[in-house]
C-alpha atoms as a PDB file:
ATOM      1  CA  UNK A   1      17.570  -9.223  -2.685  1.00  0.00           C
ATOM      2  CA  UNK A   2      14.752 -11.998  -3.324  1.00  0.00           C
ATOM      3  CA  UNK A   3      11.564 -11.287  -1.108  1.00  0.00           C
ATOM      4  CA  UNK A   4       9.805 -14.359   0.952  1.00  0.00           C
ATOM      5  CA  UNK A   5       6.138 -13.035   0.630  1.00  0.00           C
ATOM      6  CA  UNK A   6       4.314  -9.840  -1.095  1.00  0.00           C
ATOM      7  CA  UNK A   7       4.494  -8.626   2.506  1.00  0.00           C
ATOM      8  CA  UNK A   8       7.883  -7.633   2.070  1.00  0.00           C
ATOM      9  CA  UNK A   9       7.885  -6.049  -1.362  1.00  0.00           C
ATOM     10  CA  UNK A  10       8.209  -1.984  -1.199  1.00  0.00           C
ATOM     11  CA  UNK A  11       4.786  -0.085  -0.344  1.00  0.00           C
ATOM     12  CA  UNK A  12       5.183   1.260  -4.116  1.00  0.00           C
ATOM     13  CA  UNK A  13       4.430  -1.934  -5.377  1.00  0.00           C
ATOM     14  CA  UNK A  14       2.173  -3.195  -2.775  1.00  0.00           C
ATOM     15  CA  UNK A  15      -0.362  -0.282  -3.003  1.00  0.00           C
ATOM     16  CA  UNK A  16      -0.890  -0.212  -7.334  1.00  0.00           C
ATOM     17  CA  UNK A  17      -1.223  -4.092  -7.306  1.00  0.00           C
ATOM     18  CA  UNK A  18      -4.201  -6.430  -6.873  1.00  0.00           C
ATOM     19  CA  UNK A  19      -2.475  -9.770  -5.280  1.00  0.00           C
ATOM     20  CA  UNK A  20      -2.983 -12.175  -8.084  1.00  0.00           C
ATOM     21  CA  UNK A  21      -0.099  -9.145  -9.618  1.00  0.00           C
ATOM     22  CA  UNK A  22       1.696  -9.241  -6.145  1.00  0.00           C
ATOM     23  CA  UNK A  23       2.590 -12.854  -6.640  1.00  0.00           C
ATOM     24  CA  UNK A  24       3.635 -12.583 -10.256  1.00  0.00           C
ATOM     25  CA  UNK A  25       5.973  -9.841  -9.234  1.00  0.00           C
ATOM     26  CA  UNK A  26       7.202 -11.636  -6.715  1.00  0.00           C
ATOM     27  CA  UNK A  27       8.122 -14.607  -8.672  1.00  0.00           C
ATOM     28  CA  UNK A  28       9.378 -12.592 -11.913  1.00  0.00           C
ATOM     29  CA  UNK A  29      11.612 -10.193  -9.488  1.00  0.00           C
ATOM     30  CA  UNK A  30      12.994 -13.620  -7.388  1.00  0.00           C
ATOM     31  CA  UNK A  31      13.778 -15.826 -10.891  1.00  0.00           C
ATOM     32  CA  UNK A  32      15.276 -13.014 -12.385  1.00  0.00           C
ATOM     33  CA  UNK A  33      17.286 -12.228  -8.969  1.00  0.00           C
ATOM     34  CA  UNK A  34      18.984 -16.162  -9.363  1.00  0.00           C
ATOM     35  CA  UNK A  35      20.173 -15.488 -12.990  1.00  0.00           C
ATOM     36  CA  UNK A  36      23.784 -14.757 -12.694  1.00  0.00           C
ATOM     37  CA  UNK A  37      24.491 -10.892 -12.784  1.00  0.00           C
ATOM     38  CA  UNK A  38      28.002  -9.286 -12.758  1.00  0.00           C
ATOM     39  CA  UNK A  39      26.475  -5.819 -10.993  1.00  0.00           C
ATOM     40  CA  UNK A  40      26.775  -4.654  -7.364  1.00  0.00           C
ATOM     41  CA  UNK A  41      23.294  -5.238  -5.609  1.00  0.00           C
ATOM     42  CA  UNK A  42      21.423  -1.678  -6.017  1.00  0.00           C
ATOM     43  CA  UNK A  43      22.088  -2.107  -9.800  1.00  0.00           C
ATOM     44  CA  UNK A  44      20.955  -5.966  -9.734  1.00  0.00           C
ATOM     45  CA  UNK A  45      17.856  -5.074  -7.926  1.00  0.00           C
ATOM     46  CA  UNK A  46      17.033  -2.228 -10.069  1.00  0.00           C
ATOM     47  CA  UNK A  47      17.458  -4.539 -13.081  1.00  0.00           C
ATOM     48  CA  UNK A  48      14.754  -7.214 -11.446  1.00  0.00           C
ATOM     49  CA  UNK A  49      12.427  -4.411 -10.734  1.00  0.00           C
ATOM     50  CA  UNK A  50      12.539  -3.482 -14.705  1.00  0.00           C
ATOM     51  CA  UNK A  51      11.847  -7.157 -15.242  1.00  0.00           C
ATOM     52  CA  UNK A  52       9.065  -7.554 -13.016  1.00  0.00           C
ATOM     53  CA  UNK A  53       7.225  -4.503 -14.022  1.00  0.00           C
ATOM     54  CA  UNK A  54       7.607  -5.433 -17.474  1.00  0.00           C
ATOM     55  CA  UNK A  55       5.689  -8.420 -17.248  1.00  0.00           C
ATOM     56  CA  UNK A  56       3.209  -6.623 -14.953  1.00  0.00           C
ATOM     57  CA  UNK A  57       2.283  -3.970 -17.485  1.00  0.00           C
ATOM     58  CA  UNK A  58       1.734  -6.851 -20.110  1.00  0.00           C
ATOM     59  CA  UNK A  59      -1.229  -7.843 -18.174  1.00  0.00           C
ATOM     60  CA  UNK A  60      -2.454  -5.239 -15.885  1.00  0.00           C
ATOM     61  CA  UNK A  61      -3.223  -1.678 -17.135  1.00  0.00           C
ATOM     62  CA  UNK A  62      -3.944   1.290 -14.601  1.00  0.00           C
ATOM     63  CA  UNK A  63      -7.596   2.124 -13.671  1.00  0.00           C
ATOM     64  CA  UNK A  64      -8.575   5.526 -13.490  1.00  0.00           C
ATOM     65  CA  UNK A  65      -7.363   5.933  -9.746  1.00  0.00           C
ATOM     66  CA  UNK A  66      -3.897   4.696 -10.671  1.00  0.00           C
ATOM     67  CA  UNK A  67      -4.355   1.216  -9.660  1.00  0.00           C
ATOM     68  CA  UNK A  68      -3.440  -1.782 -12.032  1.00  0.00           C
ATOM     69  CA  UNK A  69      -5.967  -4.546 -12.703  1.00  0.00           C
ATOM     70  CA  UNK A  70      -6.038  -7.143 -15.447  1.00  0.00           C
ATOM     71  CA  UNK A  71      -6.544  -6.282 -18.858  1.00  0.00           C
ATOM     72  CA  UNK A  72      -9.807  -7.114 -20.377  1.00  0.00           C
ATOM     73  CA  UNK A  73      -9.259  -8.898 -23.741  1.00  0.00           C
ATOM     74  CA  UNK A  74     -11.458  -8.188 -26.351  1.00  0.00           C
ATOM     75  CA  UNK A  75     -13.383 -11.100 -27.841  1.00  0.00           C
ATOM     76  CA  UNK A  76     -12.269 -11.888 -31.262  1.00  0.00           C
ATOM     77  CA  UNK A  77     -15.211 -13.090 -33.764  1.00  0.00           C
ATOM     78  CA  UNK A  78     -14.663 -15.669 -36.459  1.00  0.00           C
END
């Protein structure tokens, strides 16, 4: 089901995320929850969770206590 705050999202994503993550998983998980699914909830919400994460590992990577933060981009030369 969609979640009102980062407050309410399970402690396995609360404790690995910095909040500026929190929110985008929040909003990734909640638009993908209003696209029209034909599967019974658990399946629906374990679909959204793949989503979410998805775009979380594009832009956090996991520091060496497991945590995610962003991912530094290197600086391109011309």
């Amino acid at each position: 089901m969609p979640y009102t705050s980062t407050t309410e999202l399970p402690a396995s994503v609360r404790h690995v995320l910095p909040v500026q993550a929190l929110n985008i998983f929040l909003k990734v998980f909640n638009d993908a929850w209003t696209k029209p699914r034909d599967l019974p909830v658990k399946e629906r919400e374990a679909v959204c969770f793949k989503i979410a994460w998805a775009v979380i590992k594009r832009s956090f990577e996991k520091n060496r206590i497991g945590l995610r933060q962003p991912i530094k981009k290197a600086n391109k030369k011309s």
